[in-house]
C-alpha atoms as a PDB file:
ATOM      1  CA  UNK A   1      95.846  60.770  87.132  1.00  0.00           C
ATOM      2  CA  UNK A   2      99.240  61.212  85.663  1.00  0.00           C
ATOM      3  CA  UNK A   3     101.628  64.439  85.249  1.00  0.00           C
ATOM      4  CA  UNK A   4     100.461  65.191  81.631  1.00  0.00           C
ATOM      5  CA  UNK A   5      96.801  64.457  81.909  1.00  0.00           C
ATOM      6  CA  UNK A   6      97.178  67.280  85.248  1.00  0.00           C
ATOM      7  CA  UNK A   7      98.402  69.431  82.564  1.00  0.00           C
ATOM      8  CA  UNK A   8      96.120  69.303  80.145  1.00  0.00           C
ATOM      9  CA  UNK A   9      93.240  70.361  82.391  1.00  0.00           C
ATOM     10  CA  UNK A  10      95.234  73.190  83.472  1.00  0.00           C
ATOM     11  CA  UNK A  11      94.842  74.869  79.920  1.00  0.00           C
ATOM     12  CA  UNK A  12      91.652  75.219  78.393  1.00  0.00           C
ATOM     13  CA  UNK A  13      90.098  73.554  75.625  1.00  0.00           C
ATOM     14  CA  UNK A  14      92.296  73.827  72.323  1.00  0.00           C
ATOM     15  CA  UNK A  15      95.355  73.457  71.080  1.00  0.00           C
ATOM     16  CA  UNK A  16      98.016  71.851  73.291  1.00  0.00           C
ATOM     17  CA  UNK A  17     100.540  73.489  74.765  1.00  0.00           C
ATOM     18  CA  UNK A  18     104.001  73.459  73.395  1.00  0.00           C
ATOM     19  CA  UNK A  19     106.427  70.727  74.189  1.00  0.00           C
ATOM     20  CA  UNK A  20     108.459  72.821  76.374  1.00  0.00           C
ATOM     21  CA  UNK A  21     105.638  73.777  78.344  1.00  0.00           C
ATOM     22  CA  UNK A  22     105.070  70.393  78.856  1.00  0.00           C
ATOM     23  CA  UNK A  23     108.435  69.009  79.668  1.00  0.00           C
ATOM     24  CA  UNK A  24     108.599  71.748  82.411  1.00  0.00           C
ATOM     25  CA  UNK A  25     105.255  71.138  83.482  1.00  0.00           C
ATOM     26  CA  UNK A  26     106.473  67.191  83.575  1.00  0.00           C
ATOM     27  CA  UNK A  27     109.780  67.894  85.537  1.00  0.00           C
ATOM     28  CA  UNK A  28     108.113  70.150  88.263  1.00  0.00           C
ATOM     29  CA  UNK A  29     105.292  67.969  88.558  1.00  0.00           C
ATOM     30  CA  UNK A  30     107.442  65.020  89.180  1.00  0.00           C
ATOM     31  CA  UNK A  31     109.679  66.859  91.572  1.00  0.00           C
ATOM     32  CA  UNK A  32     106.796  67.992  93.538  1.00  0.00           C
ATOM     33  CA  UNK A  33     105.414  64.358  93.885  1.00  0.00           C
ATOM     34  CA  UNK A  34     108.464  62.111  94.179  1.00  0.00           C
ATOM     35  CA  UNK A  35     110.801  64.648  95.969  1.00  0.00           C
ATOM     36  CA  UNK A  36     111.595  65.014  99.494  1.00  0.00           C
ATOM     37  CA  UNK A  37     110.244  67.809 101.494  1.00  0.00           C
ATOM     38  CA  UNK A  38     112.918  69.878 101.313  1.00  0.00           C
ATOM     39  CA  UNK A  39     113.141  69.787  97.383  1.00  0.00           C
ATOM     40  CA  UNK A  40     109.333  70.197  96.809  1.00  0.00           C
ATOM     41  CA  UNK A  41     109.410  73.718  98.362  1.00  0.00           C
ATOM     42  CA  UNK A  42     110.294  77.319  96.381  1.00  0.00           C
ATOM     43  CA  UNK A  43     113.502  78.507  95.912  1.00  0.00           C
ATOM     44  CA  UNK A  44     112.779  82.124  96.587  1.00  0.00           C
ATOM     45  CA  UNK A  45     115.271  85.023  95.848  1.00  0.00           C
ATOM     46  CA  UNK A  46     115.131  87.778  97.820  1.00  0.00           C
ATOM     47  CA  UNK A  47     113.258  90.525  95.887  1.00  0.00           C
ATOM     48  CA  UNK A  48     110.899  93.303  96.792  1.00  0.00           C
ATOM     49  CA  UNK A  49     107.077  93.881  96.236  1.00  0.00           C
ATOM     50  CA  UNK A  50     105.873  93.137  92.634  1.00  0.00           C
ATOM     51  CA  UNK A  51     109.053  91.053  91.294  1.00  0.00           C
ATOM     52  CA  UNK A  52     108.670  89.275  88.416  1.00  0.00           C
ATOM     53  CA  UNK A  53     108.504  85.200  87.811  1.00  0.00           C
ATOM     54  CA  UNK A  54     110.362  82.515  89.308  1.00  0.00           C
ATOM     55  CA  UNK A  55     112.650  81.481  85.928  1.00  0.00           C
ATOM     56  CA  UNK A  56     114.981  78.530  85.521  1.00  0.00           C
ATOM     57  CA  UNK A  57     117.766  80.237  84.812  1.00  0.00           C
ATOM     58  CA  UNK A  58     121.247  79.676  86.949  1.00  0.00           C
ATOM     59  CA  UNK A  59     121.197  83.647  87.729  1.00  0.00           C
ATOM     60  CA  UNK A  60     118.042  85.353  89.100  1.00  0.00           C
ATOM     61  CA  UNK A  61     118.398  89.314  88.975  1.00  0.00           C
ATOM     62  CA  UNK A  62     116.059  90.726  91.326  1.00  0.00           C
ATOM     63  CA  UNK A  63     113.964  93.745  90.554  1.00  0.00           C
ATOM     64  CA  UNK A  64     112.027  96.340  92.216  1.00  0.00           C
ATOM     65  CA  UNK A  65     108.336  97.642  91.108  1.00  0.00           C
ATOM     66  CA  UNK A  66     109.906 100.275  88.430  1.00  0.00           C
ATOM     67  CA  UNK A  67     111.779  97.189  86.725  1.00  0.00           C
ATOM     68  CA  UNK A  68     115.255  98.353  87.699  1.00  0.00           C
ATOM     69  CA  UNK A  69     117.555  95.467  88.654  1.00  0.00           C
ATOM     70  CA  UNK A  70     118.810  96.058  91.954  1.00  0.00           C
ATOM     71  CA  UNK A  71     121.298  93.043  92.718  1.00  0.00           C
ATOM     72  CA  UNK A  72     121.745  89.073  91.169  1.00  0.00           C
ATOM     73  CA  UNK A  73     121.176  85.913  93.314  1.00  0.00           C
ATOM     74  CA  UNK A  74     122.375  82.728  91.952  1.00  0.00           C
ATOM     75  CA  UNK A  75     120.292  79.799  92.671  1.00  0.00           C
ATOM     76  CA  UNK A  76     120.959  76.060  93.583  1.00  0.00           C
ATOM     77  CA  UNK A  77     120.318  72.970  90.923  1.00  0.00           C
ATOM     78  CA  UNK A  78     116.718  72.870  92.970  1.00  0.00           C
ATOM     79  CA  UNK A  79     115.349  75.956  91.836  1.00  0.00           C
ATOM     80  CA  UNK A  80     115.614  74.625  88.269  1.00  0.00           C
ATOM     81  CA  UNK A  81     113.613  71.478  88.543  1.00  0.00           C
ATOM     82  CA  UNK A  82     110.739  73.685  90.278  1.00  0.00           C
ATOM     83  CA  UNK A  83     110.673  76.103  87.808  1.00  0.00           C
ATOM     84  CA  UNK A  84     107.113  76.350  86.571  1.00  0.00           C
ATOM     85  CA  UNK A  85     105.254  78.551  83.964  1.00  0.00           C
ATOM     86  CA  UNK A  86     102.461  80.744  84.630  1.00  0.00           C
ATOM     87  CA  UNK A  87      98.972  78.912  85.034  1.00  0.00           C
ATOM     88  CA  UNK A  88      97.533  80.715  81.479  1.00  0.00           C
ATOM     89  CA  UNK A  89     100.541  81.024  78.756  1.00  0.00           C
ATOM     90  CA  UNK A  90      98.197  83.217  76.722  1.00  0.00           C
ATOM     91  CA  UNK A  91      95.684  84.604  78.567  1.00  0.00           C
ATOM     92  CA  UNK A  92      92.663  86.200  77.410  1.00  0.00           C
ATOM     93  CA  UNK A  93      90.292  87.226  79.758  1.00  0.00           C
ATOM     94  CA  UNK A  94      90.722  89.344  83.206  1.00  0.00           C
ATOM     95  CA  UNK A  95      90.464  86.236  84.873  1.00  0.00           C
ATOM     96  CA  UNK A  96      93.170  84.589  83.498  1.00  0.00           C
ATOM     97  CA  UNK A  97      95.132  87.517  83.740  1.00  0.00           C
ATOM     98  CA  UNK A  98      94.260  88.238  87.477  1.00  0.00           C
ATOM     99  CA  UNK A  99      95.345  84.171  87.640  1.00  0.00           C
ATOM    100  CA  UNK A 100      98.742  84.803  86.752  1.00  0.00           C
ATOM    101  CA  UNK A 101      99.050  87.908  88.494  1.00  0.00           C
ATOM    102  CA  UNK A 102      98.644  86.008  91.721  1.00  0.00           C
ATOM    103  CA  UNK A 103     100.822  83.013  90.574  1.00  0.00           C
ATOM    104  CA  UNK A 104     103.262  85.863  89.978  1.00  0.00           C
ATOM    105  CA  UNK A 105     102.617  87.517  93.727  1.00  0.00           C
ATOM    106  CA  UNK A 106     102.720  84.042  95.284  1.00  0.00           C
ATOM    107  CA  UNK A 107     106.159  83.258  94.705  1.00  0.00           C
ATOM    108  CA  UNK A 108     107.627  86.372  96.372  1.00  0.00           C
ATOM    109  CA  UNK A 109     109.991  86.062  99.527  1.00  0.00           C
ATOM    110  CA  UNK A 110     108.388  87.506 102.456  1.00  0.00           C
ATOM    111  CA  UNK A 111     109.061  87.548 106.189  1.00  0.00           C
ATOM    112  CA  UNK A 112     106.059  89.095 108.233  1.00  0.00           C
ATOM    113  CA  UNK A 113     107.276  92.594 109.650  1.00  0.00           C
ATOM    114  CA  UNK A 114     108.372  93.347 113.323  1.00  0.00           C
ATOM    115  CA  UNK A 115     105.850  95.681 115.506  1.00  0.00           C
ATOM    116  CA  UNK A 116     108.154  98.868 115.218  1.00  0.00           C
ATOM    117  CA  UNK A 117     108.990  98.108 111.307  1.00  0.00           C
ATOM    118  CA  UNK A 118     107.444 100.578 108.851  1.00  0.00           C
ATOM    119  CA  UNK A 119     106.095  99.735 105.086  1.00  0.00           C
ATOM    120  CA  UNK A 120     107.881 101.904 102.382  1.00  0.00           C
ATOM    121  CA  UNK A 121     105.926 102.811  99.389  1.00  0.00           C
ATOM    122  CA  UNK A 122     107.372 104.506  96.414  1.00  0.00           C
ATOM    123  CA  UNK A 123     105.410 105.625  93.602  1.00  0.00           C
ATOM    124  CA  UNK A 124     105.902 108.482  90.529  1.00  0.00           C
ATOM    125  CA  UNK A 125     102.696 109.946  90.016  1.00  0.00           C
ATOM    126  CA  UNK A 126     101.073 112.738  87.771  1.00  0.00           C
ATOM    127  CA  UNK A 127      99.024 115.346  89.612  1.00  0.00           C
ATOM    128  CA  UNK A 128      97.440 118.651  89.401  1.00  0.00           C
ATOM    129  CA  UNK A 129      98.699 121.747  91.438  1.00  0.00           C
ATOM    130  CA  UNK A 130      98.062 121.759  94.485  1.00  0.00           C
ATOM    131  CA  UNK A 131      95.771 124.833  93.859  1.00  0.00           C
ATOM    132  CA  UNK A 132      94.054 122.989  91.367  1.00  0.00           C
ATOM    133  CA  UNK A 133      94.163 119.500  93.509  1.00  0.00           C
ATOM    134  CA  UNK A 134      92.555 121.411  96.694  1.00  0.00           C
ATOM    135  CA  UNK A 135      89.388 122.744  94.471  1.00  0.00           C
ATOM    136  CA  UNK A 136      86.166 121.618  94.911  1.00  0.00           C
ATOM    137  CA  UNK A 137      84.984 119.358  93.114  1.00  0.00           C
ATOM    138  CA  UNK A 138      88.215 118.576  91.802  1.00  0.00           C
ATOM    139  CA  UNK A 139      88.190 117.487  88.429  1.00  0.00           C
ATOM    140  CA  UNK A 140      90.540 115.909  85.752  1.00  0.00           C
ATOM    141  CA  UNK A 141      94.065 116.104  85.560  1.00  0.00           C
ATOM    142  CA  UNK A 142      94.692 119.557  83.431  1.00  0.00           C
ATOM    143  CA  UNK A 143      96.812 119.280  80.478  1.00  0.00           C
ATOM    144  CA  UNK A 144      99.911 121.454  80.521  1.00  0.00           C
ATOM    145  CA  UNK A 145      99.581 121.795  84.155  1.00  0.00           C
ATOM    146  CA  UNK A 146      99.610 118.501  85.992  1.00  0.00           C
ATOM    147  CA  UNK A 147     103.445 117.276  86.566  1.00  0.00           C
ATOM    148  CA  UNK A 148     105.267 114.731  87.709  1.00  0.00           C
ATOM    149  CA  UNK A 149     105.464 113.852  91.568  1.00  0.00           C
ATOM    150  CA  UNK A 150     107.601 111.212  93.034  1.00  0.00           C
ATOM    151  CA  UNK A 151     105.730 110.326  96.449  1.00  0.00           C
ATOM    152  CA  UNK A 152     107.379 108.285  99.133  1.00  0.00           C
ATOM    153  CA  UNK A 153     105.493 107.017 102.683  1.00  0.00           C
ATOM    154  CA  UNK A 154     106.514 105.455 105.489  1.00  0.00           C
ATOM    155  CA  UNK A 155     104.150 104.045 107.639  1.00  0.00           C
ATOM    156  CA  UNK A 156     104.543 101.869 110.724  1.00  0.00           C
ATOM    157  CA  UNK A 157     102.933  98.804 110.715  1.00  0.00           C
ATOM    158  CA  UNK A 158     101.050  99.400 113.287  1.00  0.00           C
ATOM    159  CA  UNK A 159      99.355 102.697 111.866  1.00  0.00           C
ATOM    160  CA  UNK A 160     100.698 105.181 114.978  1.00  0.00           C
ATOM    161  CA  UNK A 161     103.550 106.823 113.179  1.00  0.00           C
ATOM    162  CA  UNK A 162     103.678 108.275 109.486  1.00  0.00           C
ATOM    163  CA  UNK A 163     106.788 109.306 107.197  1.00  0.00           C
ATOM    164  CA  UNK A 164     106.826 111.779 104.734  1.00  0.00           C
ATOM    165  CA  UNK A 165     108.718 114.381 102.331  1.00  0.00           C
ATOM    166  CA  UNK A 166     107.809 117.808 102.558  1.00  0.00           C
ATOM    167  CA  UNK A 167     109.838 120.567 101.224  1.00  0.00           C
ATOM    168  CA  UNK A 168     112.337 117.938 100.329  1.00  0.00           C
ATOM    169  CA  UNK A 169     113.181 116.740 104.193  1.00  0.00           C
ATOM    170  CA  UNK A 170     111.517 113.705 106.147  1.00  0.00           C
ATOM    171  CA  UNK A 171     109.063 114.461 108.175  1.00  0.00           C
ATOM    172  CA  UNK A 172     108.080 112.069 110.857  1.00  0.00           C
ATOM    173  CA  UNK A 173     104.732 112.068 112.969  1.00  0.00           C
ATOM    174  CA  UNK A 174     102.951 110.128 115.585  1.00  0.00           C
ATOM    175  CA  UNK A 175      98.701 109.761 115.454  1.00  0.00           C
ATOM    176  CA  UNK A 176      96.890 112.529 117.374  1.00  0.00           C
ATOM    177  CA  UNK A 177     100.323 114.564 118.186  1.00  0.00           C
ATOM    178  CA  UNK A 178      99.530 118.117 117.022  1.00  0.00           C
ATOM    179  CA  UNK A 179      96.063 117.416 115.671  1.00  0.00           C
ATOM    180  CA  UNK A 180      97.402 114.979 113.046  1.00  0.00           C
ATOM    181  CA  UNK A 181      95.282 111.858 111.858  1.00  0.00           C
ATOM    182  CA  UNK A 182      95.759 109.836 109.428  1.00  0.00           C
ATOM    183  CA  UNK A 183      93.055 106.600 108.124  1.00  0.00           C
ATOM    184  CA  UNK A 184      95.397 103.413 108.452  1.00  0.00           C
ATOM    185  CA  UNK A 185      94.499  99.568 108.198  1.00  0.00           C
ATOM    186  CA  UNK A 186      95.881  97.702 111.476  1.00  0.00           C
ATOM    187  CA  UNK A 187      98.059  94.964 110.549  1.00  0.00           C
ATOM    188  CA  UNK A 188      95.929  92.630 111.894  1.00  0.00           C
ATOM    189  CA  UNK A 189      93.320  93.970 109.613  1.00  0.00           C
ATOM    190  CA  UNK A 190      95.469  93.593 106.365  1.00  0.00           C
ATOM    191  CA  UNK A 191      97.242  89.907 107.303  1.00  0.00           C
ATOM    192  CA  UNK A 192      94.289  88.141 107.704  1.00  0.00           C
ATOM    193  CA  UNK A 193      93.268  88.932 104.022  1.00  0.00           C
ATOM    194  CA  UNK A 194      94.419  85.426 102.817  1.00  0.00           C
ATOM    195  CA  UNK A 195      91.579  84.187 100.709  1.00  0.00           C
ATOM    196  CA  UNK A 196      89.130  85.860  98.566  1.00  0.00           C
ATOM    197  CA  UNK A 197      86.440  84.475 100.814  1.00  0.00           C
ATOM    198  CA  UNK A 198      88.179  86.869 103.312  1.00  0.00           C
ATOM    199  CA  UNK A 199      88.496  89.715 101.262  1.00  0.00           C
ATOM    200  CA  UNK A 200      84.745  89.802 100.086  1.00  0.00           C
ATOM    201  CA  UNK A 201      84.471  90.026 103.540  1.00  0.00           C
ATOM    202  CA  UNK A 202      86.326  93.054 104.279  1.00  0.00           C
ATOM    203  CA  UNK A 203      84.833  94.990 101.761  1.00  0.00           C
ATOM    204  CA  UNK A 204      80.999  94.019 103.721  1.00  0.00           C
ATOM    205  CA  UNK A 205      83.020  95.066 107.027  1.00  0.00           C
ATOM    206  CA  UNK A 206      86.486  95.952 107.730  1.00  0.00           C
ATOM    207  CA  UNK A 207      86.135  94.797 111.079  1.00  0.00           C
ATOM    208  CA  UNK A 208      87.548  98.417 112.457  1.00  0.00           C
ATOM    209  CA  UNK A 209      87.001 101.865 112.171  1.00  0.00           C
ATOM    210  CA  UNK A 210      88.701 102.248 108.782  1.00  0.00           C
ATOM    211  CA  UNK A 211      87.941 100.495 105.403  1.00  0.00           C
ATOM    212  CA  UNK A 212      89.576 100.767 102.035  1.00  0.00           C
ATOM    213  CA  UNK A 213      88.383 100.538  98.549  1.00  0.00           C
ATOM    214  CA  UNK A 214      90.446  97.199  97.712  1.00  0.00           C
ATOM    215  CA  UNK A 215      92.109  98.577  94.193  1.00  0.00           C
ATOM    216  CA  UNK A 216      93.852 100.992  96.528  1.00  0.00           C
ATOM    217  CA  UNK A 217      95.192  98.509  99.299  1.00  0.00           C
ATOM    218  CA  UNK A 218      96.769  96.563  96.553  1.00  0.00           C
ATOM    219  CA  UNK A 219      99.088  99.550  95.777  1.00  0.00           C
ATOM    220  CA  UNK A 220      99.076 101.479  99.036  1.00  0.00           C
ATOM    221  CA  UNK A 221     100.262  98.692 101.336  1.00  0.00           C
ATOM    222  CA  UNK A 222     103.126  96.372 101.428  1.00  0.00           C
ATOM    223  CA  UNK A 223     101.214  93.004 101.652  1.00  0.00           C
ATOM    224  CA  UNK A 224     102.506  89.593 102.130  1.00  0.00           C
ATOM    225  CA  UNK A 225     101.894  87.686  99.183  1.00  0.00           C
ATOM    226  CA  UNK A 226      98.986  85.306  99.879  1.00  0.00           C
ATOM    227  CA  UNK A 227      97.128  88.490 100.492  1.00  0.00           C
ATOM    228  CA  UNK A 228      98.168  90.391  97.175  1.00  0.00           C
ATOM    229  CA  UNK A 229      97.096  87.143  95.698  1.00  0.00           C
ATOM    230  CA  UNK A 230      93.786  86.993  97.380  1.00  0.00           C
ATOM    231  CA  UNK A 231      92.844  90.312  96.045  1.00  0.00           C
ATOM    232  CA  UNK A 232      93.824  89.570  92.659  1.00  0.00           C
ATOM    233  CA  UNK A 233      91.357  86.583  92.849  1.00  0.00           C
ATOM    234  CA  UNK A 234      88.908  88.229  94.777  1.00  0.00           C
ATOM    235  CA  UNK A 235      88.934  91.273  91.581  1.00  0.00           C
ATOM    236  CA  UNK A 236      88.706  87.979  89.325  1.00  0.00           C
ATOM    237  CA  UNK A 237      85.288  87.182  90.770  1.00  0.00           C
ATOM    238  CA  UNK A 238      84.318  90.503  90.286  1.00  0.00           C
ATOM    239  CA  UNK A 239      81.674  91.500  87.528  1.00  0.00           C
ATOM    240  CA  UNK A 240      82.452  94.039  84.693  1.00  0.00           C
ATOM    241  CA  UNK A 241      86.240  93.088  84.999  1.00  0.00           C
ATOM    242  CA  UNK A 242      87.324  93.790  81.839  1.00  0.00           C
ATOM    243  CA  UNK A 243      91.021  93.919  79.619  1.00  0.00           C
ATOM    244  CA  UNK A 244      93.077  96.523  77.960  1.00  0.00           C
ATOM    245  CA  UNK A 245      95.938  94.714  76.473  1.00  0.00           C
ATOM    246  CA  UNK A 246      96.741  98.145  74.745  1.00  0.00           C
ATOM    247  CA  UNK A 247      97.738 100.071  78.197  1.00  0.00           C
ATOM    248  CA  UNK A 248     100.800 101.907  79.555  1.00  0.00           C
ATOM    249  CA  UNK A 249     102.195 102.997  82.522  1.00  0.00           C
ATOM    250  CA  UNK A 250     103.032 106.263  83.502  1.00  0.00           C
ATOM    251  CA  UNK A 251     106.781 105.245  82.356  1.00  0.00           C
ATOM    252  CA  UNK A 252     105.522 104.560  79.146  1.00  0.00           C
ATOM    253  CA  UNK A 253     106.047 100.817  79.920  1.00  0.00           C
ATOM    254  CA  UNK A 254     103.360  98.452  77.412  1.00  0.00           C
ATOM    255  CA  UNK A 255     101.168  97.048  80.116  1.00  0.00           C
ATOM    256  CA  UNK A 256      97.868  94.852  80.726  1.00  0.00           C
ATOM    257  CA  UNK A 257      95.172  97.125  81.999  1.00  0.00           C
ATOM    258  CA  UNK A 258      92.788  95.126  84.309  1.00  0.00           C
ATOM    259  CA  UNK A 259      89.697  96.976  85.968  1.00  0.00           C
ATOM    260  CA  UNK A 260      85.950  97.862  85.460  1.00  0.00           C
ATOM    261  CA  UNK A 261      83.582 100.787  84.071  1.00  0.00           C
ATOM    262  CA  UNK A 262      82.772 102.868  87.660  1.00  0.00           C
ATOM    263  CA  UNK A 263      79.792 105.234  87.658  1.00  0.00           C
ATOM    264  CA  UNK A 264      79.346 104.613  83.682  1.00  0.00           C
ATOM    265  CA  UNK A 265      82.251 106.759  82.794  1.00  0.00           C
ATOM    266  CA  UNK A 266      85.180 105.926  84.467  1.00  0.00           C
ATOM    267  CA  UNK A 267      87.490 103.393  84.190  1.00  0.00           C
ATOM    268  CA  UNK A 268      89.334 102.276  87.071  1.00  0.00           C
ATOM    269  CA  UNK A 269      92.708  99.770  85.932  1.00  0.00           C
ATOM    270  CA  UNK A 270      95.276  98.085  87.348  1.00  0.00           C
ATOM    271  CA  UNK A 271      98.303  98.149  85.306  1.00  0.00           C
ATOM    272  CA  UNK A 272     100.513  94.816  85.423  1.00  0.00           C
ATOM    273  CA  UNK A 273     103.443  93.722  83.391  1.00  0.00           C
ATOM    274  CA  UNK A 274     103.068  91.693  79.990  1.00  0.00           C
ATOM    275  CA  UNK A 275     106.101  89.347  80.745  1.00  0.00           C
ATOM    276  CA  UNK A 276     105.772  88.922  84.666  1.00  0.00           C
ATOM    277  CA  UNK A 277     102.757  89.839  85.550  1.00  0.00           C
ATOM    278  CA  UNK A 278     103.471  91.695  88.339  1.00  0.00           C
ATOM    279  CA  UNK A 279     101.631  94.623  89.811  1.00  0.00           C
ATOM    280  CA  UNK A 280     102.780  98.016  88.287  1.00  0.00           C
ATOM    281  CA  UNK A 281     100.326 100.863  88.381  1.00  0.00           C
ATOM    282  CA  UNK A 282      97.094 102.183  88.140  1.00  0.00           C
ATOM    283  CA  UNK A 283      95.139 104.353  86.350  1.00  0.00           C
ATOM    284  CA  UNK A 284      91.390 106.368  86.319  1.00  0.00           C
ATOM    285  CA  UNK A 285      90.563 107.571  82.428  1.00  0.00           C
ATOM    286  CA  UNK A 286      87.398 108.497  81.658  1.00  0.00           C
ATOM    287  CA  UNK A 287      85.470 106.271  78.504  1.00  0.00           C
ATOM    288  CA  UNK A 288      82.951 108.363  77.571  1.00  0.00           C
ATOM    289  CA  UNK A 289      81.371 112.428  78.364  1.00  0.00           C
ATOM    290  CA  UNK A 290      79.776 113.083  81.641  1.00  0.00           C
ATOM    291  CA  UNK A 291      78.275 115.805  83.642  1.00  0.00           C
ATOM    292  CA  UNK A 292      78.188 116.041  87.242  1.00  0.00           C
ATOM    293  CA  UNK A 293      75.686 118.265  89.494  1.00  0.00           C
ATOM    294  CA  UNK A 294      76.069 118.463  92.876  1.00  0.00           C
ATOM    295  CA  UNK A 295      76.032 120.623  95.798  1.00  0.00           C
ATOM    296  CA  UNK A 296      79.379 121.898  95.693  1.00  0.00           C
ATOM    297  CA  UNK A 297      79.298 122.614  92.251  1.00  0.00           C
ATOM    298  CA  UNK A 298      78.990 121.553  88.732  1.00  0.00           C
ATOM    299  CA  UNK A 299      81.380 119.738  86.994  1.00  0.00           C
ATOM    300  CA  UNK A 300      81.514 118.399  83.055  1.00  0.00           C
ATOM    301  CA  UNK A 301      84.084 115.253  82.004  1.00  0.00           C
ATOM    302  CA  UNK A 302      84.951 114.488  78.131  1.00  0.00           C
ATOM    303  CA  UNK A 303      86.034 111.363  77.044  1.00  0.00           C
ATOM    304  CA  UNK A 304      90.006 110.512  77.879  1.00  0.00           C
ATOM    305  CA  UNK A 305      90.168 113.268  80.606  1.00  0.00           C
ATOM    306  CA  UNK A 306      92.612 110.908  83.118  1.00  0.00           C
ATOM    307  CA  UNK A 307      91.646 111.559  86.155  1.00  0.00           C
ATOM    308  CA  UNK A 308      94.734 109.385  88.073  1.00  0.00           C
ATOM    309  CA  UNK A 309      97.724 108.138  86.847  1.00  0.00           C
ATOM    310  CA  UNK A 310     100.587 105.810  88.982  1.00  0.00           C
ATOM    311  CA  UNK A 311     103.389 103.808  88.815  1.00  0.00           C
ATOM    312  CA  UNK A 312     104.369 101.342  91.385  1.00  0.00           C
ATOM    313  CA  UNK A 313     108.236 101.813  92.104  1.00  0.00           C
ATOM    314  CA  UNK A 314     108.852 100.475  95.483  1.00  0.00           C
ATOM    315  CA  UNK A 315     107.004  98.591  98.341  1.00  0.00           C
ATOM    316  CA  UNK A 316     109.478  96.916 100.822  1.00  0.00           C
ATOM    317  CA  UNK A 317     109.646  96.567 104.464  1.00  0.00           C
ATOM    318  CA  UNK A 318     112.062  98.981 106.234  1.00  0.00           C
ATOM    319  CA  UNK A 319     113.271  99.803 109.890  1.00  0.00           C
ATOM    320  CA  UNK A 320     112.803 103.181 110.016  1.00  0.00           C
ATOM    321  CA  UNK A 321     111.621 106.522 108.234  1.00  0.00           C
ATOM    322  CA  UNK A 322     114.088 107.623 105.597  1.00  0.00           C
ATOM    323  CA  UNK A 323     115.540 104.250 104.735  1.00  0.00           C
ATOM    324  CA  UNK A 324     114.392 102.718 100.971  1.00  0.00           C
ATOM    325  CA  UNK A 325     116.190  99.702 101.187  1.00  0.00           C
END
């Protein structure tokens, strides 16, 4: 089979793509086949969690989750001949989407973490009070009231010592000291996610004593990226996956909104960028009026009470509690 006949199956039935498309798909193609080793692998620029696209530009700026351009790499002639485009140019459904979001997560740099290294996790957030947070049941977020939080964790890799802000210093604690506890996925638990085979998996059994709904593990964790790209193709598979090309993230940033309808009035979306594709956000909006009974208490929804709201900023390996870079 030759280059462009590879190509054409790679888009669906229809119109062809355009000639640059397929000139680029050509030249990577051809690189990848005729090539020596060391040209057929991925230039990679150093960039944190949720960068955007490989391009085939001379300059590469990297970028952190909030889109803010932290520092410029330039790349060798190499890079440019395996530049590729996404896998769907226009995609239409959430699996396409989901498609390109892994692409996307695939061609981050990544270096597996050190025992006594700790995962950094940034994100701006909109929540209640905490008087309001702490009721039961706790309910939407209330307009007027709910503000702006910027959260940042640090958690060791191995799950035994936690990083946090309170009263604007770091506070630093080990498991168990003083009572403390705090649900973490072992490493070992979260590397091993490669495939969607082995994520379907971990949602039947975690294989420990602590499991995690997998919408939140894309977000929560720093994962390397053959595992954010599993999930994203595990989510594919998943039924009722549908798309809101009409979202936005907390930031006010347009965004693709890919999730599912949860309990028949709540819909759960990830939020990903419309020009790289990379993971952004989330969101929990309710799509239609519901009322709750249960036994500690009563509790009535109306349509487009948002429930959560998050944006991404920063997921990066770090050495210790405090640092964000």
């Amino acid at each position: 089979m030759d280059e462009m006949s590879m190509l054409r199956e790679t888009f669906e039935t229809g119109d062809a793509p355009p000639a640059a498309a397929q000139q680029r798909a050509r030249a990577a193609l051809q690189s990848r086949i005729d090539g020596p080793a060391e040209r057929r692998r991925w230039w990679r620029v150093a960039v944190p969690i949720g960068a955007g696209v490989a391009t085939a530009a001379a300059v590469v700026a990297a970028f952190s989750l909030n889109g803010v351009e932290k520092t410029e790499v330039t790349t060798p002639p190499e890079a440019h001949q395996a530049a590729a485009t996404v896998p769907y140019l226009k995609p239409v459904s959430a699996q396409q989407y989901f498609e390109n979001a892994a692409w996307t997560a695939e061609r981050k740099q990544w270096t597996d973490p050190a025992p006594e290294q700790f995962m950094y996790v940034e994100t701006r957030e909109l929540r209640n009070p905490p008087a309001v947070e702490n009721r039961t049941p706790n309910g939407a977020l209330v307009p007027g009231k709910a503000k702006y939080r910027t959260v940042q964790m640090w958690d060791r890799v191995d799950g035994q010592v936690q990083g946090t802000i309170k009263n604007g210093k770091l506070v630093v604690a080990k498991q168990g000291d003083g009572g403390g506890y705090w649900a973490r996925l072992t490493w070992a638990q979260v590397a091993k996610l490669t495939t969607p085979a082995a994520v379907k998996k971990f949602t039947i059994d975690p294989g420990g004593p602590v499991g995690m709904d997998v919408d939140a593990l894309a977000g929560q964790y720093v994962l390397p990226p053959a595992v954010q790209a599993a999930i994203f193709r595990y989510l594919a598979q998943q039924p009722g996956m549908k798309v809101n090309a009409d979202a936005k993230n907390l930031d006010g940033r347009p965004a693709i909104g890919l999730g599912r309808i949860l309990e028949g009035y709540l819909s759960q979306e990830l939020l990903f960028d419309k020009q790289t594709y990379a993971l952004i956000g989330e969101r929990m909006i309710a799509v239609a009026d519901h009322t709750n009974r249960a036994d500690d208490g009563t509790s009535y929804t109306k349509k487009g009470d948002l429930f959560r709201q998050v944006m991404y900023r920063k997921a990066i390996i770090v050495d210790k509690p405090g640092e964000t870079f």
